[in-house]
N, C-alpha and C. Protein backbone atom coordinates (compact mmCIF):
# COMPACT_ATOMS: atom_id res chain seq x y z
N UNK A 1 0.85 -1.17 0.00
CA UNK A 1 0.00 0.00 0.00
C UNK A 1 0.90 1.23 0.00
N UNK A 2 0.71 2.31 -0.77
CA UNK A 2 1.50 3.47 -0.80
C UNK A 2 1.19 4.31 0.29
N UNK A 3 2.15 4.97 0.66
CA UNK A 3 2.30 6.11 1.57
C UNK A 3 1.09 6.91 1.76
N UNK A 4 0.99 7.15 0.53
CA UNK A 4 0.23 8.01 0.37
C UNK A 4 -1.57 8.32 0.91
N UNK A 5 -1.98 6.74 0.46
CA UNK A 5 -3.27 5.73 0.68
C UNK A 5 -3.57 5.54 1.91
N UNK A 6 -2.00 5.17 2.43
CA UNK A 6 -2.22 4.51 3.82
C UNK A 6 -2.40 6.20 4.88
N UNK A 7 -1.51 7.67 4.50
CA UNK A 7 -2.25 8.31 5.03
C UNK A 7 -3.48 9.00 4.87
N UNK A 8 -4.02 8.67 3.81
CA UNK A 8 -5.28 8.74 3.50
C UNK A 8 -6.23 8.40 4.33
N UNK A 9 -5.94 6.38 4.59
CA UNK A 9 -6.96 6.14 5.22
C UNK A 9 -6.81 6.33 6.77
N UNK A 10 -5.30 7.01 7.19
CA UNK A 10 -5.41 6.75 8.67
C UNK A 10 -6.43 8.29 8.66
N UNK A 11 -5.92 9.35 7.60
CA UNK A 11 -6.40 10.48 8.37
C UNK A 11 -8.32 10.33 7.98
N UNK A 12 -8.59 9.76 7.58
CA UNK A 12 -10.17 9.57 7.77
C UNK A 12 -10.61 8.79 8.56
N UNK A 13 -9.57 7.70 9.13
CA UNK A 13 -10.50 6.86 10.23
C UNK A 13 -10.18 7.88 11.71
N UNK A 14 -9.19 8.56 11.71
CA UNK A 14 -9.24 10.15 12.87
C UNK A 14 -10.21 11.05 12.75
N UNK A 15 -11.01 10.92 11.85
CA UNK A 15 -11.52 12.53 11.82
C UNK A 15 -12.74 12.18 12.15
N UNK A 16 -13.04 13.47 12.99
CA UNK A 16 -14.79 13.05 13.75
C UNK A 16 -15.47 13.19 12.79
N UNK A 17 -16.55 12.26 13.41
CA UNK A 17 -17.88 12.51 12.85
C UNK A 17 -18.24 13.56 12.46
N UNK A 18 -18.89 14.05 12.07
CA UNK A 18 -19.91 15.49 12.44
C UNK A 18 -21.37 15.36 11.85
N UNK A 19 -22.36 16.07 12.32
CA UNK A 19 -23.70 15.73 11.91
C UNK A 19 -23.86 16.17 10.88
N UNK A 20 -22.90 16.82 9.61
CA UNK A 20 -23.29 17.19 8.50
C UNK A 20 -22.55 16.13 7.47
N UNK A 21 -22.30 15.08 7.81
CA UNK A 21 -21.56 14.03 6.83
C UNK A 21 -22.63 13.52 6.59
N UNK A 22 -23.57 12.84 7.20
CA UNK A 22 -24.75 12.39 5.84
C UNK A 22 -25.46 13.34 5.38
N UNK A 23 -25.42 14.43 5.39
CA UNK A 23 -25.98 15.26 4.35
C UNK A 23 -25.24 15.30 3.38
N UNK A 24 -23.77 15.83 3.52
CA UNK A 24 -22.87 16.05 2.61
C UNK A 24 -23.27 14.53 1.47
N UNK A 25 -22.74 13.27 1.79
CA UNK A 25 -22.96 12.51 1.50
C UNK A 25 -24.18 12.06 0.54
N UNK A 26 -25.28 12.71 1.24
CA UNK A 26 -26.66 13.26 0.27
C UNK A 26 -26.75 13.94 -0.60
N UNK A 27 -25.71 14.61 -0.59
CA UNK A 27 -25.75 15.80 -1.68
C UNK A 27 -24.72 15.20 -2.70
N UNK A 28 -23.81 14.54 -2.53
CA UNK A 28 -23.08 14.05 -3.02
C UNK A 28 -23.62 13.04 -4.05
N UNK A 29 -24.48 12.56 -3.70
CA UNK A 29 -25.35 11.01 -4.13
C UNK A 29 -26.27 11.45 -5.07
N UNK A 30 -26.92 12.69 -4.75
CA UNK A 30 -28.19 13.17 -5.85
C UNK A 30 -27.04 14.09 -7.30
N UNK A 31 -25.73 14.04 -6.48
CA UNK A 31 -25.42 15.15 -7.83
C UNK A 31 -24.76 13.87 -8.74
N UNK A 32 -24.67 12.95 -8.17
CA UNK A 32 -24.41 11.75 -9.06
C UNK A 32 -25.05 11.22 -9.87
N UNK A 33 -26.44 11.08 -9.40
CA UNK A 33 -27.70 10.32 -9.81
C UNK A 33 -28.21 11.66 -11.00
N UNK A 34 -27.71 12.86 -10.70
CA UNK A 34 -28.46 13.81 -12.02
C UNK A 34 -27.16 13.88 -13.32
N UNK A 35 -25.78 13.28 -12.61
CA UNK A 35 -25.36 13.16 -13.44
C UNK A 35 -25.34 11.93 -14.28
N UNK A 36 -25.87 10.91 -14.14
CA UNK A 36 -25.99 10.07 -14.46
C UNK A 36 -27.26 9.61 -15.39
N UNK A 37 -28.37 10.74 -15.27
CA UNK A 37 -29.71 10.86 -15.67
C UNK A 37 -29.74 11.68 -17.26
N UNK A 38 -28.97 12.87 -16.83
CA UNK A 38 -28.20 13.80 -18.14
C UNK A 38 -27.22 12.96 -18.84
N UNK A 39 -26.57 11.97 -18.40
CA UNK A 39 -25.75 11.60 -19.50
C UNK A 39 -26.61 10.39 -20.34
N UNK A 40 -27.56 9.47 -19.52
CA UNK A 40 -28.53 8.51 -19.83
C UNK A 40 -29.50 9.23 -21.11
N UNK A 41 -30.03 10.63 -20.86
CA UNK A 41 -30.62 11.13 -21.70
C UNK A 41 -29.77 11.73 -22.91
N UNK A 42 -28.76 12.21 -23.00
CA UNK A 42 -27.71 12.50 -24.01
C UNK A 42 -27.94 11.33 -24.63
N UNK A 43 -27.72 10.26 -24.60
CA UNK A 43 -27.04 9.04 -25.11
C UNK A 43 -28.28 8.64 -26.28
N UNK A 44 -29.85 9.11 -25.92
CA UNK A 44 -31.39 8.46 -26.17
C UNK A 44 -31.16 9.12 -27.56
N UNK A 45 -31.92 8.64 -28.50
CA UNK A 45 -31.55 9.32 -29.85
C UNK A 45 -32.68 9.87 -29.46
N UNK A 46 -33.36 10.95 -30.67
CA UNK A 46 -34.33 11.89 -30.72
C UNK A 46 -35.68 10.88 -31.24
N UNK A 47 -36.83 11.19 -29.79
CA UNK A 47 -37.65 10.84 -30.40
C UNK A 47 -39.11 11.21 -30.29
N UNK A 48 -38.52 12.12 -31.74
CA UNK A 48 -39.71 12.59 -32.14
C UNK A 48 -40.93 12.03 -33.44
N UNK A 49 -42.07 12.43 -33.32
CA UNK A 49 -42.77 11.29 -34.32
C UNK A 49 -42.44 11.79 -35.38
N UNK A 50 -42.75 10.40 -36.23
CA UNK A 50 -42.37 10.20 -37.66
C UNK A 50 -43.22 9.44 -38.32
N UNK A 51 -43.26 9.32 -40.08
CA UNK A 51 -44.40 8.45 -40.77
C UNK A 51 -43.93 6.87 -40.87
N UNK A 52 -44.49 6.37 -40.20
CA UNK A 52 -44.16 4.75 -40.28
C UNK A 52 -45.41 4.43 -40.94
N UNK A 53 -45.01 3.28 -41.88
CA UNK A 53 -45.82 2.59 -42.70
C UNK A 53 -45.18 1.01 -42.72
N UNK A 54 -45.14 -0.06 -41.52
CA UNK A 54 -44.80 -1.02 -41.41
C UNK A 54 -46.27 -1.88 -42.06
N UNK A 55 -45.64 -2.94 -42.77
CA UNK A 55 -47.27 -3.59 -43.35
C UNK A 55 -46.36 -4.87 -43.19
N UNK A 56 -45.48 -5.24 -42.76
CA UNK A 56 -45.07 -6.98 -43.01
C UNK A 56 -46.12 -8.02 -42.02
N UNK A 57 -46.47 -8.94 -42.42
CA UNK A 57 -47.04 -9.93 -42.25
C UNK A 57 -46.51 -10.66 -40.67
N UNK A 58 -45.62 -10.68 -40.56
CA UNK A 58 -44.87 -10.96 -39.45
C UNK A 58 -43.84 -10.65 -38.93
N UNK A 59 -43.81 -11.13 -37.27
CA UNK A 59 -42.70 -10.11 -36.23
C UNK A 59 -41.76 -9.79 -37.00
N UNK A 60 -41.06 -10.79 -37.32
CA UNK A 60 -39.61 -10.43 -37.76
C UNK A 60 -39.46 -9.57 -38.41
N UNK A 61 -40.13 -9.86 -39.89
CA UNK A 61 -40.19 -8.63 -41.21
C UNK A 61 -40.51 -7.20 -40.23
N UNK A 62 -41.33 -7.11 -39.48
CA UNK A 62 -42.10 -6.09 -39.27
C UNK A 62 -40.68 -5.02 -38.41
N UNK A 63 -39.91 -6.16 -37.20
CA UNK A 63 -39.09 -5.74 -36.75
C UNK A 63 -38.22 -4.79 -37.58
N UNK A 64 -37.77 -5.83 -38.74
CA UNK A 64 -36.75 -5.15 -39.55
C UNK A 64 -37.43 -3.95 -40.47
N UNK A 65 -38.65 -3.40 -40.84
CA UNK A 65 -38.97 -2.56 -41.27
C UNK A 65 -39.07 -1.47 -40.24
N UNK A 66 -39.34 -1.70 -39.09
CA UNK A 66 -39.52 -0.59 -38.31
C UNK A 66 -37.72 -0.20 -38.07
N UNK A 67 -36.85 -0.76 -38.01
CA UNK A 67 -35.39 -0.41 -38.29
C UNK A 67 -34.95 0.46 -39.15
N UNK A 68 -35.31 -0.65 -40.09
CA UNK A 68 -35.26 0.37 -41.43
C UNK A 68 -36.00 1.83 -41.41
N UNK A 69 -36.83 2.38 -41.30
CA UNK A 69 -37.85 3.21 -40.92
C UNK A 69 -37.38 4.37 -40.20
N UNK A 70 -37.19 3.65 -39.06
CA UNK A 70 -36.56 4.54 -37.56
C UNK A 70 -35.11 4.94 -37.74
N UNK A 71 -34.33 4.20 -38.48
CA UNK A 71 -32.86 4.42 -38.04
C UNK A 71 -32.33 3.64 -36.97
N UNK A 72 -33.07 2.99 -36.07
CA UNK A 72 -32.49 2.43 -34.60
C UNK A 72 -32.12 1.04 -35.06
N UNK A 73 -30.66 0.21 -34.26
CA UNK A 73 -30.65 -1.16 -34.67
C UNK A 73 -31.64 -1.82 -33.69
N UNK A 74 -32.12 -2.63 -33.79
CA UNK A 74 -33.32 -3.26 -33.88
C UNK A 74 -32.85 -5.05 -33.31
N UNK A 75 -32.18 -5.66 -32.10
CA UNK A 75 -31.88 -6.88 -31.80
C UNK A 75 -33.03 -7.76 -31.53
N UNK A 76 -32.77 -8.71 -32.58
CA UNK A 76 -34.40 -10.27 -31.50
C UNK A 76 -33.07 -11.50 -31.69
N UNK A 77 -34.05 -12.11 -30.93
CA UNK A 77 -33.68 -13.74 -30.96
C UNK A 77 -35.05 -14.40 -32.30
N UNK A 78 -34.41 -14.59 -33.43
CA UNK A 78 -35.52 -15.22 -34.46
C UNK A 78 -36.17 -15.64 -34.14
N UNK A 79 -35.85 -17.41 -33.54
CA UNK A 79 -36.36 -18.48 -33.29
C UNK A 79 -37.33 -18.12 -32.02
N UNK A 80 -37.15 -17.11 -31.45
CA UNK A 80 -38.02 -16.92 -30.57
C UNK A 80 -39.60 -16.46 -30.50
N UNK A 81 -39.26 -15.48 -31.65
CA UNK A 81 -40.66 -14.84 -32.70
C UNK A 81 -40.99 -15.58 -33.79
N UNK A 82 -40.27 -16.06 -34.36
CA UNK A 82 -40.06 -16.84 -36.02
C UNK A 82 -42.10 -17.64 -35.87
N UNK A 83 -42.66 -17.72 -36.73
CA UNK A 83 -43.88 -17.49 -36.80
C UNK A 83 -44.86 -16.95 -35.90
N UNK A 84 -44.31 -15.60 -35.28
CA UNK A 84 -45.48 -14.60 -34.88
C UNK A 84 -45.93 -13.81 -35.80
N UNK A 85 -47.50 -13.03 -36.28
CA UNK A 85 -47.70 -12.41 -37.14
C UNK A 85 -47.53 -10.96 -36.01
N UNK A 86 -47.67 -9.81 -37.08
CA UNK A 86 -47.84 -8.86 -36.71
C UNK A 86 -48.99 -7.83 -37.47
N UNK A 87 -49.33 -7.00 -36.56
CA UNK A 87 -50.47 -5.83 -37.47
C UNK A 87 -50.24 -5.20 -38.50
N UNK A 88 -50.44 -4.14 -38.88
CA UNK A 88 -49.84 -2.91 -39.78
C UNK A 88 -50.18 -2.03 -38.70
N UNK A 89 -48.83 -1.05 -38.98
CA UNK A 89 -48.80 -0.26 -37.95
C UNK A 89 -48.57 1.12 -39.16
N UNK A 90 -49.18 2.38 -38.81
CA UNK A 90 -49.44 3.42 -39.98
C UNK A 90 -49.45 4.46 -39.39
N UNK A 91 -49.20 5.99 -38.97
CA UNK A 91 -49.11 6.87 -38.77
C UNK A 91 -47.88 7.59 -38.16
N UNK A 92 -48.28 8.52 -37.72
CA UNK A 92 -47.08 9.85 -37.08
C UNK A 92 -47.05 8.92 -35.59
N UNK A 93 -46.13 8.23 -35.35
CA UNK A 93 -45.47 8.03 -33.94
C UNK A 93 -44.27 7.79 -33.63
N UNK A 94 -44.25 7.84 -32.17
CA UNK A 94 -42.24 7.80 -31.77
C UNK A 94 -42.54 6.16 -31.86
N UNK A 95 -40.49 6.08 -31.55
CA UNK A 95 -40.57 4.84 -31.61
C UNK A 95 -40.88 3.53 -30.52
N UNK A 96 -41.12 3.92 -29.47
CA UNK A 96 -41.79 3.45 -28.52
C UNK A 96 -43.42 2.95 -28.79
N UNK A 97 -44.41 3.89 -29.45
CA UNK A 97 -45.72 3.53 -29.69
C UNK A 97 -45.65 2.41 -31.18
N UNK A 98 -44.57 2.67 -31.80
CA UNK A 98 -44.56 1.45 -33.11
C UNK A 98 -44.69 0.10 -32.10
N UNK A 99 -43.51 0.11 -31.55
CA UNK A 99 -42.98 -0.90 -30.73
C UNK A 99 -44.45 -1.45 -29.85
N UNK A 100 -44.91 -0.83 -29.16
CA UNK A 100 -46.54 -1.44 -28.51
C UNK A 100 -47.10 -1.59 -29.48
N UNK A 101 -47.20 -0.85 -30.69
CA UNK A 101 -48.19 -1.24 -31.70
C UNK A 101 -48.39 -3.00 -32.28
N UNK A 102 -46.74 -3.32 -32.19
CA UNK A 102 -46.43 -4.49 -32.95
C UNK A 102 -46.89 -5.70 -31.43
């Protein structure tokens, strides 16, 4: 262990308590969690509605048209869907309401 570490941890296991360390600690925790919320939302592509016109007969096709469509990659397990049908799905929506649609 380095010098350095080890006075690290002696000088924090010395230092009192005080009744504002779980706050600090609180404050510490929420500025984490908003940073973590802002970067989660950075990352979300934009979604705003758009004209989808999915008409395939089934999951799969339908999957891969709404890909195609949206721009987003689009992961299944085949064999898992592989003869499910699906609806037609037709208007201005994000890609979340395609997705319930199907």
């Amino acid at each position: 262990m380095s010098s350095c570490f080890s006075d690290a941890m002696t000088s924090a296991a010395e230092a009192p308590a005080t009744d504002q360390s779980p706050q600090i600690l609180l404050r510490c925790a929420r500025v984490l969690c908003l940073a973590g919320l802002l970067l989660a939302h950075a990352a979300l592509p934009d979604v705003t509605r758009a004209l989808y016109r999915i008409d395939a007969p089934t999951l799969p096709e339908a999957l891969d048209q709404f890909g195609e469509q949206s721009g987003l990659q689009v992961v299944y397990d085949y064999a898992s869907i592989a003869g499910l049908d699906s609806p037609p799905v037709n208007g201005h929506l994000n890609p979340a309401e395609v997705l319930d649609a199907l």
